[in-house]
PDB file of N, CA and C in Angstrom:
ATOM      1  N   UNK A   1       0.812  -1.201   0.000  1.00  0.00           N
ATOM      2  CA  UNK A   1       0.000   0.000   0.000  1.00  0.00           C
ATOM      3  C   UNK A   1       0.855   1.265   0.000  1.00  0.00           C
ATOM      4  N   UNK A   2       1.742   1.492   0.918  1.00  0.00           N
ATOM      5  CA  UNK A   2       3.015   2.545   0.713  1.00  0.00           C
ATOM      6  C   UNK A   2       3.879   2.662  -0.032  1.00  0.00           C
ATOM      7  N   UNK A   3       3.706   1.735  -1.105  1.00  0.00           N
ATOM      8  CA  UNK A   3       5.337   1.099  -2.181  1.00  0.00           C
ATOM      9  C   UNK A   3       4.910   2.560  -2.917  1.00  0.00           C
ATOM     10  N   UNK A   4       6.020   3.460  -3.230  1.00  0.00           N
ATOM     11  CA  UNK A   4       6.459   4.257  -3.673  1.00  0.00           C
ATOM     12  C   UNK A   4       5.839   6.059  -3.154  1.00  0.00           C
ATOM     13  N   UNK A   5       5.171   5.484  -2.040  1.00  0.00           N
ATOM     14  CA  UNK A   5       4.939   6.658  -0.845  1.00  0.00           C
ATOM     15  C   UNK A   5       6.197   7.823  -0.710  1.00  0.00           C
ATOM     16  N   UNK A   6       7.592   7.435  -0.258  1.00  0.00           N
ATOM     17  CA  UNK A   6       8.504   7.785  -0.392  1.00  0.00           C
ATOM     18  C   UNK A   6       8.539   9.171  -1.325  1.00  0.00           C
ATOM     19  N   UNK A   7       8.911   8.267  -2.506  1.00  0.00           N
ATOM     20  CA  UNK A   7       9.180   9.220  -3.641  1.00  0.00           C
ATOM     21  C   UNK A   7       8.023  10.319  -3.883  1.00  0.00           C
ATOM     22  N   UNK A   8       6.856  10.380  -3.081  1.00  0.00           N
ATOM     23  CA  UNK A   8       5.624  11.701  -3.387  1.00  0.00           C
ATOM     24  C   UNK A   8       5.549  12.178  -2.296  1.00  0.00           C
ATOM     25  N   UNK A   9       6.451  11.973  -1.149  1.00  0.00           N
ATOM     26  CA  UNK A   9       6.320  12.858  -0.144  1.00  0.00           C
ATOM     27  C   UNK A   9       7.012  14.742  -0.020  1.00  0.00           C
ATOM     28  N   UNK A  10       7.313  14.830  -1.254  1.00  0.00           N
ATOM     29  CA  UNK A  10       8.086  15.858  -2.152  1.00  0.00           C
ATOM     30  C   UNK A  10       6.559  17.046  -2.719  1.00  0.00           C
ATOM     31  N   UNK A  11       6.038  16.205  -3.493  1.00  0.00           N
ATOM     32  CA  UNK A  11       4.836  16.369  -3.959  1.00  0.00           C
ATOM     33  C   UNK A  11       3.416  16.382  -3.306  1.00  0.00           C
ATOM     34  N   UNK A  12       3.655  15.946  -2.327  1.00  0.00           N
ATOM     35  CA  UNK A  12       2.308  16.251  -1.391  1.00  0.00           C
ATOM     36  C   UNK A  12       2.201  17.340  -0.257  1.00  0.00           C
ATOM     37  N   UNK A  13       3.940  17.400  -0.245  1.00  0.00           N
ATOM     38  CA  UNK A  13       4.219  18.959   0.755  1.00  0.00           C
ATOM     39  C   UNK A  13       3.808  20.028  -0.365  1.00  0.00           C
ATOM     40  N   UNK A  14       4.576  19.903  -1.494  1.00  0.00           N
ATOM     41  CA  UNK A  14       3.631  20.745  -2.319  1.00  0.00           C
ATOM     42  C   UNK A  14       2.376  21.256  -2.640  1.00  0.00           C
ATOM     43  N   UNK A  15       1.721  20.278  -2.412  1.00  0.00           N
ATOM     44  CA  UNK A  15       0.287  20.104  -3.324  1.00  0.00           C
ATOM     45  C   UNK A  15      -0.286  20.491  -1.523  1.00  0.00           C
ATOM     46  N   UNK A  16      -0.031  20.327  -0.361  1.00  0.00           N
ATOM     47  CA  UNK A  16      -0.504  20.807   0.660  1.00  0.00           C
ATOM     48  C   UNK A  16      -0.006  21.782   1.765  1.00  0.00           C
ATOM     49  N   UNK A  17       0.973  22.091   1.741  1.00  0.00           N
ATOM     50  CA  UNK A  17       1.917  23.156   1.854  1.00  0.00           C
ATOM     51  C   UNK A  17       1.354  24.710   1.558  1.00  0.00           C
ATOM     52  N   UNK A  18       2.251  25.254   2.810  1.00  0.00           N
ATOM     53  CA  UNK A  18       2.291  27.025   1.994  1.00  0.00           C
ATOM     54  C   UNK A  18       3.938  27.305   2.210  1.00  0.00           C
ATOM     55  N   UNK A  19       3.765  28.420   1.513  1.00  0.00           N
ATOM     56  CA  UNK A  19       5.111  29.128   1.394  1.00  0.00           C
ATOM     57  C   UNK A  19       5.539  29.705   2.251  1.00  0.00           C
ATOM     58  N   UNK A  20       7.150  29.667   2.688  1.00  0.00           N
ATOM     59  CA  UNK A  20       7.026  30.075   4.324  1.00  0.00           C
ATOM     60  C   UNK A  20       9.321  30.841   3.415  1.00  0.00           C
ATOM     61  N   UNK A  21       9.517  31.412   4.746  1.00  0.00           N
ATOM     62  CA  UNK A  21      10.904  31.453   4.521  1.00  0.00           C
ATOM     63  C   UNK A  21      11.836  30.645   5.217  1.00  0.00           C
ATOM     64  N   UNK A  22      13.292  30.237   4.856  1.00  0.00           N
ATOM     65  CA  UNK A  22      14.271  29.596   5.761  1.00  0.00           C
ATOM     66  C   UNK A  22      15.449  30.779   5.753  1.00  0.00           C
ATOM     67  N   UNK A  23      15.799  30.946   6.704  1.00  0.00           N
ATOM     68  CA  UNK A  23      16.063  32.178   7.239  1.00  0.00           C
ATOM     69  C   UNK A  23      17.804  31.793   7.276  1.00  0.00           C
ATOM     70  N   UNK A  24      18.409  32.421   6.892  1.00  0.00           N
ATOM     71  CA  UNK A  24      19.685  32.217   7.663  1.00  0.00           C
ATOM     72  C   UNK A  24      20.708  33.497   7.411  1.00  0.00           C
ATOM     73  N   UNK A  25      22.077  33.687   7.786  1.00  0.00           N
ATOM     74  CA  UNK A  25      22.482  35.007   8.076  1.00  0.00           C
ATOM     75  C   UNK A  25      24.072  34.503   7.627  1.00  0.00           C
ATOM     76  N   UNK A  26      24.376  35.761   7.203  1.00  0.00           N
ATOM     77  CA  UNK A  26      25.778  35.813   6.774  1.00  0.00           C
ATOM     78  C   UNK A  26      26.529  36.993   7.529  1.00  0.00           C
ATOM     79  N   UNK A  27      27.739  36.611   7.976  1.00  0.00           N
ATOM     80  CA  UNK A  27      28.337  37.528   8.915  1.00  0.00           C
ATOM     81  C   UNK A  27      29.606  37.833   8.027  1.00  0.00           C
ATOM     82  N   UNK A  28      29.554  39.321   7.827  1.00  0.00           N
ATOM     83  CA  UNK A  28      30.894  39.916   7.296  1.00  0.00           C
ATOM     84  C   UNK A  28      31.382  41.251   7.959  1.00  0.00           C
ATOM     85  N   UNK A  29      32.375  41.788   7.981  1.00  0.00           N
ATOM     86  CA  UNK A  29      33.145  42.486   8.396  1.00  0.00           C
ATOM     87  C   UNK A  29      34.097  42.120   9.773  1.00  0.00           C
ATOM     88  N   UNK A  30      34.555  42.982  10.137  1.00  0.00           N
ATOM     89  CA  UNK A  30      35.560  42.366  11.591  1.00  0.00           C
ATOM     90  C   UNK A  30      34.883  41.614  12.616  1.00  0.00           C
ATOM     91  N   UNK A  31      35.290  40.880  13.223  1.00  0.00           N
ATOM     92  CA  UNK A  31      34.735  40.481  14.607  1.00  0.00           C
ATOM     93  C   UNK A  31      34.812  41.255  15.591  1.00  0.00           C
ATOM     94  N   UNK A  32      35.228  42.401  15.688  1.00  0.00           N
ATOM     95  CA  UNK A  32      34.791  43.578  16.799  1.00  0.00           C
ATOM     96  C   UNK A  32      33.587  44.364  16.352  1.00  0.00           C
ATOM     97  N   UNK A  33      33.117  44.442  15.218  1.00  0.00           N
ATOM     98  CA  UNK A  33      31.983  44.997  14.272  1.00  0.00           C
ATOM     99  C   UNK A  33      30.966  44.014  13.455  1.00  0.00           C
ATOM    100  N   UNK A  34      30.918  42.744  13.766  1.00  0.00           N
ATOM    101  CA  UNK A  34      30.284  41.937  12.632  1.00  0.00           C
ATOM    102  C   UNK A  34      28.882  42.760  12.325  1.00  0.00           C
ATOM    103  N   UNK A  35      28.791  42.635  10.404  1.00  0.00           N
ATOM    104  CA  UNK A  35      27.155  42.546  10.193  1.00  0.00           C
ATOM    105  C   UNK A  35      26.621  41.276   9.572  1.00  0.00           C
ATOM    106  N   UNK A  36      25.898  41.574  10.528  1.00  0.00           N
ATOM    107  CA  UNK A  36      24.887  40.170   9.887  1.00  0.00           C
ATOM    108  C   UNK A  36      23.577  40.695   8.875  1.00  0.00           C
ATOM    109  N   UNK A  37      23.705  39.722   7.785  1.00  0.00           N
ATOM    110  CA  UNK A  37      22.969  40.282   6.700  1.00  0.00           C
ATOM    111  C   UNK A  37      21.558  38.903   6.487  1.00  0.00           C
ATOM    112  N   UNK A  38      20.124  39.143   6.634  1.00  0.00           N
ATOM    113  CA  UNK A  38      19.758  37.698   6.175  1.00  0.00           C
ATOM    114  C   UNK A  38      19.839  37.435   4.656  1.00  0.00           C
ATOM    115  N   UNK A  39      19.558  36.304   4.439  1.00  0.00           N
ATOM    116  CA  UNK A  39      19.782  35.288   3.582  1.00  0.00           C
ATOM    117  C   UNK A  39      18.176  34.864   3.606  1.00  0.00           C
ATOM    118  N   UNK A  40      17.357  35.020   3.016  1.00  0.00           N
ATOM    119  CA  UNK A  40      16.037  34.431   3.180  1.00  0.00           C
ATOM    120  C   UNK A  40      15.846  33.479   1.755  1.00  0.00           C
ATOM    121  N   UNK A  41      15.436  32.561   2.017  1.00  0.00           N
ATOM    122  CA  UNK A  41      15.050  31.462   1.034  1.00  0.00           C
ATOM    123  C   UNK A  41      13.691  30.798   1.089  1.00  0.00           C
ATOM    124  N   UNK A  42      12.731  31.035   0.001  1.00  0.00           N
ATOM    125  CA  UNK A  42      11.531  30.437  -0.049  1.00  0.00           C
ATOM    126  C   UNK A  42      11.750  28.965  -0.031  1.00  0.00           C
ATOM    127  N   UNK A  43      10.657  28.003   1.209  1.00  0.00           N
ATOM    128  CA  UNK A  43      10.532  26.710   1.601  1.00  0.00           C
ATOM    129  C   UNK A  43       8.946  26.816   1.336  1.00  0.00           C
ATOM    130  N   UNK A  44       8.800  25.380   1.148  1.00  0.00           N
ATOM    131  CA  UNK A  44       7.055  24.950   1.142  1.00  0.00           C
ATOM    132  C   UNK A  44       7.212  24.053   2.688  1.00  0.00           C
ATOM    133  N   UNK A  45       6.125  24.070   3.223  1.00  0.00           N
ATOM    134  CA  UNK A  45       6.183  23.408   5.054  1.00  0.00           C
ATOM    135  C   UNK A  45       4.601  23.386   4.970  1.00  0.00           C
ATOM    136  N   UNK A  46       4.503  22.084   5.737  1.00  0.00           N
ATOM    137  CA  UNK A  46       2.678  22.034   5.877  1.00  0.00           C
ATOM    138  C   UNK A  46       3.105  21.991   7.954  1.00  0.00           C
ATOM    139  N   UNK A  47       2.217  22.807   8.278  1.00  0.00           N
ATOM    140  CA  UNK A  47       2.364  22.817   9.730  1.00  0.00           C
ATOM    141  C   UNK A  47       1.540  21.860  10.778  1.00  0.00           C
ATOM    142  N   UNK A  48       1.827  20.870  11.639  1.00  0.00           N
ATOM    143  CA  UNK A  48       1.381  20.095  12.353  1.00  0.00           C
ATOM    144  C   UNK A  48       1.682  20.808  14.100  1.00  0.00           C
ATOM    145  N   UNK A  49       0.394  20.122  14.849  1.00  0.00           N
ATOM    146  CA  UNK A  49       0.535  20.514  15.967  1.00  0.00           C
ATOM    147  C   UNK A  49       0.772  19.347  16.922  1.00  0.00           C
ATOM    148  N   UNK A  50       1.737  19.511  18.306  1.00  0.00           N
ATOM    149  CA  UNK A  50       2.265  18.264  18.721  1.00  0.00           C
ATOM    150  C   UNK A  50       1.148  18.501  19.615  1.00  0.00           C
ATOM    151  N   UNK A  51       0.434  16.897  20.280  1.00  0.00           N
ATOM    152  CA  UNK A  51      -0.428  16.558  21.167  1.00  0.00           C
ATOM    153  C   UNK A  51      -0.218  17.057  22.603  1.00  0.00           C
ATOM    154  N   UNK A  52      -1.514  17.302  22.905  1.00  0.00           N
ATOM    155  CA  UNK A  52      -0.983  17.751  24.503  1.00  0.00           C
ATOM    156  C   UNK A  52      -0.714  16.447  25.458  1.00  0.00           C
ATOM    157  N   UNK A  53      -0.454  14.981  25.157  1.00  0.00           N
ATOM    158  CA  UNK A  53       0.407  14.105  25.775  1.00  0.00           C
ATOM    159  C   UNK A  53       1.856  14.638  25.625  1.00  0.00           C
ATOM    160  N   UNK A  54       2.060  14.636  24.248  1.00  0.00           N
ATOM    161  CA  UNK A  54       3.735  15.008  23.912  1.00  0.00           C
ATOM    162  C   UNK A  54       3.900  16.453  24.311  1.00  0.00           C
ATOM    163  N   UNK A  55       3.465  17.023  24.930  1.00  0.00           N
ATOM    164  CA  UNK A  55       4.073  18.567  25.343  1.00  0.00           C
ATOM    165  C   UNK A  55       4.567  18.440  26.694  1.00  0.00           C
ATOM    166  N   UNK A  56       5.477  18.277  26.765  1.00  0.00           N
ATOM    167  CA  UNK A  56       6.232  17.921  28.405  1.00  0.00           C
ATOM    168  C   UNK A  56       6.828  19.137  29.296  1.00  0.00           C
ATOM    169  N   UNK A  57       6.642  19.787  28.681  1.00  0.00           N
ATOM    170  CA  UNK A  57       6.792  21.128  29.241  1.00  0.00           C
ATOM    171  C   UNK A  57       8.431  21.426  28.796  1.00  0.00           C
ATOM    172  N   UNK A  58       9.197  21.008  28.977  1.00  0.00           N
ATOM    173  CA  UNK A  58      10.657  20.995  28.675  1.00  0.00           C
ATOM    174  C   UNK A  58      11.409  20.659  27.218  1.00  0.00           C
ATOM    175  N   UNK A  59      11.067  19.241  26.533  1.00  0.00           N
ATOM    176  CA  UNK A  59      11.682  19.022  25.060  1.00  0.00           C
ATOM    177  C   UNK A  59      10.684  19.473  24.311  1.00  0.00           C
ATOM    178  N   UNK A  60       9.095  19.239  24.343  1.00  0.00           N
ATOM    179  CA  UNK A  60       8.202  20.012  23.692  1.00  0.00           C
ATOM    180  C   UNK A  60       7.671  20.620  24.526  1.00  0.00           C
ATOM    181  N   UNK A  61       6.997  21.870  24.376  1.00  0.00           N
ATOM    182  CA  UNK A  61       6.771  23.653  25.306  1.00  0.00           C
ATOM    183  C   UNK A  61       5.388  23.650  24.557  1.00  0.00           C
ATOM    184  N   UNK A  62       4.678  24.581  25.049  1.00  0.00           N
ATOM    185  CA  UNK A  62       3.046  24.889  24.662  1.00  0.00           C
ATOM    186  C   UNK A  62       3.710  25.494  23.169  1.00  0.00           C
ATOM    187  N   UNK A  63       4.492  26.530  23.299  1.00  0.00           N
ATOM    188  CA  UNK A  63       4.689  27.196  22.308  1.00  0.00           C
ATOM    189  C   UNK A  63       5.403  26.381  21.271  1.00  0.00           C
ATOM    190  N   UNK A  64       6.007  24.954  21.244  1.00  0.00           N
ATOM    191  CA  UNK A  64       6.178  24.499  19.570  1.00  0.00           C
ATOM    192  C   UNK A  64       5.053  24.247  18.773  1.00  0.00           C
ATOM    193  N   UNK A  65       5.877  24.069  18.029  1.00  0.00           N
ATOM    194  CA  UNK A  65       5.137  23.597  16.342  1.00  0.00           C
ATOM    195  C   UNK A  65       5.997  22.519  15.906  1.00  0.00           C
ATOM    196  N   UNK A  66       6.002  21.744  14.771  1.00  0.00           N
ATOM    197  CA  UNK A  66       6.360  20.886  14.048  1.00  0.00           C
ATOM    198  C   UNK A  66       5.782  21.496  12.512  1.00  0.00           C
ATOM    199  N   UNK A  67       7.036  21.292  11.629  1.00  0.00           N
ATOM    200  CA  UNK A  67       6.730  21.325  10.057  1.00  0.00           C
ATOM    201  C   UNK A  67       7.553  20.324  10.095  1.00  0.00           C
ATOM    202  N   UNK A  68       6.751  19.880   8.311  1.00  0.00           N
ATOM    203  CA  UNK A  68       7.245  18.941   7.095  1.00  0.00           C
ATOM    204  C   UNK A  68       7.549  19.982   6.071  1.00  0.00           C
ATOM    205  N   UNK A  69       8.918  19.551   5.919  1.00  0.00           N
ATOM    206  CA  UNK A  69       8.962  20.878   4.770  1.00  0.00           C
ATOM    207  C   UNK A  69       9.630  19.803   3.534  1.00  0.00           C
ATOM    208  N   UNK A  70       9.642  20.730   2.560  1.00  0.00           N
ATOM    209  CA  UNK A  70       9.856  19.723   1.407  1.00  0.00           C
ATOM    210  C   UNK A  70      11.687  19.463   1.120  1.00  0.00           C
ATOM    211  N   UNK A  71      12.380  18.877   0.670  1.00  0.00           N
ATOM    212  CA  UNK A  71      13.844  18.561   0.745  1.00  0.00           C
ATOM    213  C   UNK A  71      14.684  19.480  -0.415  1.00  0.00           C
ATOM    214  N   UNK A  72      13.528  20.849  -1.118  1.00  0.00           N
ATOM    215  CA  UNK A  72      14.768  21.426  -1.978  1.00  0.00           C
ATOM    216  C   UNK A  72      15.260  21.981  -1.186  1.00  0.00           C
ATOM    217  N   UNK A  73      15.323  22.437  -0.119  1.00  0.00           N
ATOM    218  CA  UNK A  73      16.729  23.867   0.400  1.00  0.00           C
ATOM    219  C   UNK A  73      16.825  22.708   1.841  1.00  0.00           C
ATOM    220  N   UNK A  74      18.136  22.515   2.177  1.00  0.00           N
ATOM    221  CA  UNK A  74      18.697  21.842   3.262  1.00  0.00           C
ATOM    222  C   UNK A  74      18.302  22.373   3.629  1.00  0.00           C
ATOM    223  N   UNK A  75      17.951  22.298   5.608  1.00  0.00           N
ATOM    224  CA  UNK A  75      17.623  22.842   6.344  1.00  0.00           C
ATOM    225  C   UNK A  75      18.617  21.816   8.081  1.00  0.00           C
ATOM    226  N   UNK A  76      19.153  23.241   8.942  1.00  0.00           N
ATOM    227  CA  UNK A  76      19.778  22.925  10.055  1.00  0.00           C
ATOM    228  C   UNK A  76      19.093  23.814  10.662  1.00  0.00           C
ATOM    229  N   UNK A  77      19.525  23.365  11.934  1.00  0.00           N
ATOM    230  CA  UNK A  77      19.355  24.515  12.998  1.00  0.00           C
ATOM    231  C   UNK A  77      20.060  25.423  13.247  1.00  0.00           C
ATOM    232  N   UNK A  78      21.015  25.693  12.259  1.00  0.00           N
ATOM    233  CA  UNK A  78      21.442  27.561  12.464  1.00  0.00           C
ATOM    234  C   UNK A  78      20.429  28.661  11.923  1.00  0.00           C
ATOM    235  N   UNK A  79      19.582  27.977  11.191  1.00  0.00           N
ATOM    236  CA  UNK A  79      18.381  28.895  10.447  1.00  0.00           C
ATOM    237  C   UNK A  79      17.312  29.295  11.417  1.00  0.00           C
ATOM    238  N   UNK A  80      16.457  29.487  10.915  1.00  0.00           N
ATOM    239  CA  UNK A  80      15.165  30.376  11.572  1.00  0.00           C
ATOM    240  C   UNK A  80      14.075  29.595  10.731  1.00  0.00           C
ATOM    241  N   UNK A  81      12.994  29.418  10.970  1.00  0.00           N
ATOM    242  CA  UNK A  81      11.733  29.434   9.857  1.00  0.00           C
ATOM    243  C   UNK A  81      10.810  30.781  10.250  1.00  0.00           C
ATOM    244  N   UNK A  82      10.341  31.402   9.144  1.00  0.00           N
ATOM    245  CA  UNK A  82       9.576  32.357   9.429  1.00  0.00           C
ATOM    246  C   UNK A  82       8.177  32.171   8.131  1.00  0.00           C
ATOM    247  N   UNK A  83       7.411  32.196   8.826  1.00  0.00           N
ATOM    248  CA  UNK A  83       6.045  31.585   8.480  1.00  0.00           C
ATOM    249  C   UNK A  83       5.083  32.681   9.178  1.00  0.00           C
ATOM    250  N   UNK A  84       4.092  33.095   8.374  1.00  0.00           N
ATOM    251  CA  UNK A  84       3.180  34.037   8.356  1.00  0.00           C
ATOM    252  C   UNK A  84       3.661  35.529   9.084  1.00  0.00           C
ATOM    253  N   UNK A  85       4.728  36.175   9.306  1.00  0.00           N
ATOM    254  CA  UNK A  85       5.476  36.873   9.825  1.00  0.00           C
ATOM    255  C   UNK A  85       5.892  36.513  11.019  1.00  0.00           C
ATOM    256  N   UNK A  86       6.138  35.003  11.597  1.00  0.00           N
ATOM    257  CA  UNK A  86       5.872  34.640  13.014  1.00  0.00           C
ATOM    258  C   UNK A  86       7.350  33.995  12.690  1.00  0.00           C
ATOM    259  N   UNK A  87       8.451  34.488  13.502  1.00  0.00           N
ATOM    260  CA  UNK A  87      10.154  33.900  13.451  1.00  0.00           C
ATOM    261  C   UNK A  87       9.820  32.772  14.350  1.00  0.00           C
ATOM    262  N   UNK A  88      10.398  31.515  14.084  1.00  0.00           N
ATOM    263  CA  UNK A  88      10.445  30.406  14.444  1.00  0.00           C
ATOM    264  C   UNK A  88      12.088  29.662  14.868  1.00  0.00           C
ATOM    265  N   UNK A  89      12.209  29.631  15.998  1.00  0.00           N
ATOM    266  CA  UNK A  89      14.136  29.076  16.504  1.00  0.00           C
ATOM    267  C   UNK A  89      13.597  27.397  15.832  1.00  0.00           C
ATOM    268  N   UNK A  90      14.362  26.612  15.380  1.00  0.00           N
ATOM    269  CA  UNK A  90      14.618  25.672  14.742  1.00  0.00           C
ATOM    270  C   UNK A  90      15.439  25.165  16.406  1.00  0.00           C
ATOM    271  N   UNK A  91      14.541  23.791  16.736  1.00  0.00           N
ATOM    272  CA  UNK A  91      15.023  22.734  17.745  1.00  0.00           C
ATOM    273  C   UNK A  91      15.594  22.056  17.463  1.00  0.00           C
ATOM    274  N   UNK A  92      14.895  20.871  16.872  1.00  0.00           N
ATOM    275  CA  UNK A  92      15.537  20.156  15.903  1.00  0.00           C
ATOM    276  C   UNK A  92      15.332  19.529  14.812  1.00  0.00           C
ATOM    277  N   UNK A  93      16.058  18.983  13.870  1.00  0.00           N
ATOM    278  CA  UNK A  93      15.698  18.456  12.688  1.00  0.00           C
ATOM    279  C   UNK A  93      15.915  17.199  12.438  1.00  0.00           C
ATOM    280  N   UNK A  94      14.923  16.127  11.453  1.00  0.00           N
ATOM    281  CA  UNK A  94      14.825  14.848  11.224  1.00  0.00           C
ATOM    282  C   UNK A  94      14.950  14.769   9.687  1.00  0.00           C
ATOM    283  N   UNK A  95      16.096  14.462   9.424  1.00  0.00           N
ATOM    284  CA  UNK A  95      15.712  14.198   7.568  1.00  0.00           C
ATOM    285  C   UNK A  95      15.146  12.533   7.326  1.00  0.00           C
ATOM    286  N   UNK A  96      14.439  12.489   6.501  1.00  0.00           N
ATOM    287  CA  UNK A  96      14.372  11.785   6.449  1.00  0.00           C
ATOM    288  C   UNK A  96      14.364  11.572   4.367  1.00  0.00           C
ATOM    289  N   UNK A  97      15.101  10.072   4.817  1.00  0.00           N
ATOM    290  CA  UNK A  97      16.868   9.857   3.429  1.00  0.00           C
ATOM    291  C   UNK A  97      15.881   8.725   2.953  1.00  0.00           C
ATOM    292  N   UNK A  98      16.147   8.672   1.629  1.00  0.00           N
ATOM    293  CA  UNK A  98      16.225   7.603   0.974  1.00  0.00           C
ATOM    294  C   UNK A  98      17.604   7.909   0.154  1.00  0.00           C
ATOM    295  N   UNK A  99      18.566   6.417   0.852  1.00  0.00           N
ATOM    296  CA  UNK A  99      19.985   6.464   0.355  1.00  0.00           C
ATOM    297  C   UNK A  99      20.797   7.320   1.178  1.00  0.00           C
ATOM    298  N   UNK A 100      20.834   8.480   0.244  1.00  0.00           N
ATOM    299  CA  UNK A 100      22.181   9.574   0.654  1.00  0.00           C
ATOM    300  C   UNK A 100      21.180  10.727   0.059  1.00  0.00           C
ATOM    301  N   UNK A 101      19.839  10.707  -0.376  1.00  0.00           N
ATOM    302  CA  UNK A 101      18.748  11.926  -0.476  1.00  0.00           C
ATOM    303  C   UNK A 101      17.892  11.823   0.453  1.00  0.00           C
ATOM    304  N   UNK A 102      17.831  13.302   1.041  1.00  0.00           N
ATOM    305  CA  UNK A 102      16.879  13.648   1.770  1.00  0.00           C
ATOM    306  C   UNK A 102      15.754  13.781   1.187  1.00  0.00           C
ATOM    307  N   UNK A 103      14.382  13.658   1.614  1.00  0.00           N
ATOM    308  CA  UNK A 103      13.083  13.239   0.677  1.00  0.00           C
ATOM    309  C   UNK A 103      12.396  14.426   1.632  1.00  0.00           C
ATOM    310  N   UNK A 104      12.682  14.653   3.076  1.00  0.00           N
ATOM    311  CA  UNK A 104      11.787  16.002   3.698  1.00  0.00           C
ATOM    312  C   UNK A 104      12.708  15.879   4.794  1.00  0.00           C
ATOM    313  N   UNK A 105      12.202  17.029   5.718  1.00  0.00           N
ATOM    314  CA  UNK A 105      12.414  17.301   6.902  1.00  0.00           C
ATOM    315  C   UNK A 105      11.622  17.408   7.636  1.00  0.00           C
ATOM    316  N   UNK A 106      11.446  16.854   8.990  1.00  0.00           N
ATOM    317  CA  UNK A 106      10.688  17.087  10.187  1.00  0.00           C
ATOM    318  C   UNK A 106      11.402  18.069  10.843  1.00  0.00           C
ATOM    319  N   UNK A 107      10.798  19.333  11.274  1.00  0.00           N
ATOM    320  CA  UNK A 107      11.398  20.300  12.261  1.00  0.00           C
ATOM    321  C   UNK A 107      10.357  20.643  13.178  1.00  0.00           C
ATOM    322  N   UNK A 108      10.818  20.709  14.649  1.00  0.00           N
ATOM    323  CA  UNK A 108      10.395  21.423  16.077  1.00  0.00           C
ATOM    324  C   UNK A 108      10.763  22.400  16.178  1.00  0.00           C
ATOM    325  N   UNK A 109       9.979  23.732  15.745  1.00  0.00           N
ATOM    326  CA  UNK A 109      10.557  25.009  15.902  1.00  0.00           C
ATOM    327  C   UNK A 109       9.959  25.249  17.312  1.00  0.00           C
ATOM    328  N   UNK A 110      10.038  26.528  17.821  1.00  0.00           N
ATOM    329  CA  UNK A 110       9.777  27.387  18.909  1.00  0.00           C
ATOM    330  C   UNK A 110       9.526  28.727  18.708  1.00  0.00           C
ATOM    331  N   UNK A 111       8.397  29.385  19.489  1.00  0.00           N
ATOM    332  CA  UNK A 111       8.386  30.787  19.053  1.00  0.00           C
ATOM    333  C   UNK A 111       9.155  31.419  20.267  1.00  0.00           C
TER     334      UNK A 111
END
């Protein structure tokens, strides 16, 4: 029933997804002066909410979220997600690979 599930999990973040940014920053000039400049990159992410069993107050908080975002732009936790003007800290991330390709990401942001 799942045989080739995998390969459309690309296509269904799409097809159910909105457009959100992945945020990240470039630092130039001295290190007694750095500027940091963002770097914003359009991501597709469909947003899920974690259960109030799994909210433990400590690894998941009232205030996370969880996205599926789709596997064109890598995504770590030095980035940000920013979704409907709402900045999001990136907890952590789950790729999930077929092979040595990432097919999506699971992320626990925080506001």
């Amino acid at each position: 029933m799942l045989r080739g599930f995998p390969s459309r999990i690309g296509a269904l973040v799409v097809r159910l997804g909105r457009t959100a940014i992945y945020r990240t920053y470039t630092i130039t000039g001295p290190s007694y002066d750095p500027v940091r400049t963002p770097m914003n990159t359009p991501i597709t992410l469909v947003e899920f909410d974690f259960e109030a069993p799994e909210r433990d107050g400590s690894i998941i908080t009232t205030n996370d979220t969880e996205f599926v975002i789709d596997s064109a732009v890598p995504i770590d936790k030095t980035g940000l997600i920013v979704d409907r003007g709402i900045e999001y800290q990136i907890v952590s991330v789950d790729d999930t690979m077929i092979g040595n390709d990432a097919i999506m990401y699971v992320v626990q942001c925080r506001r």
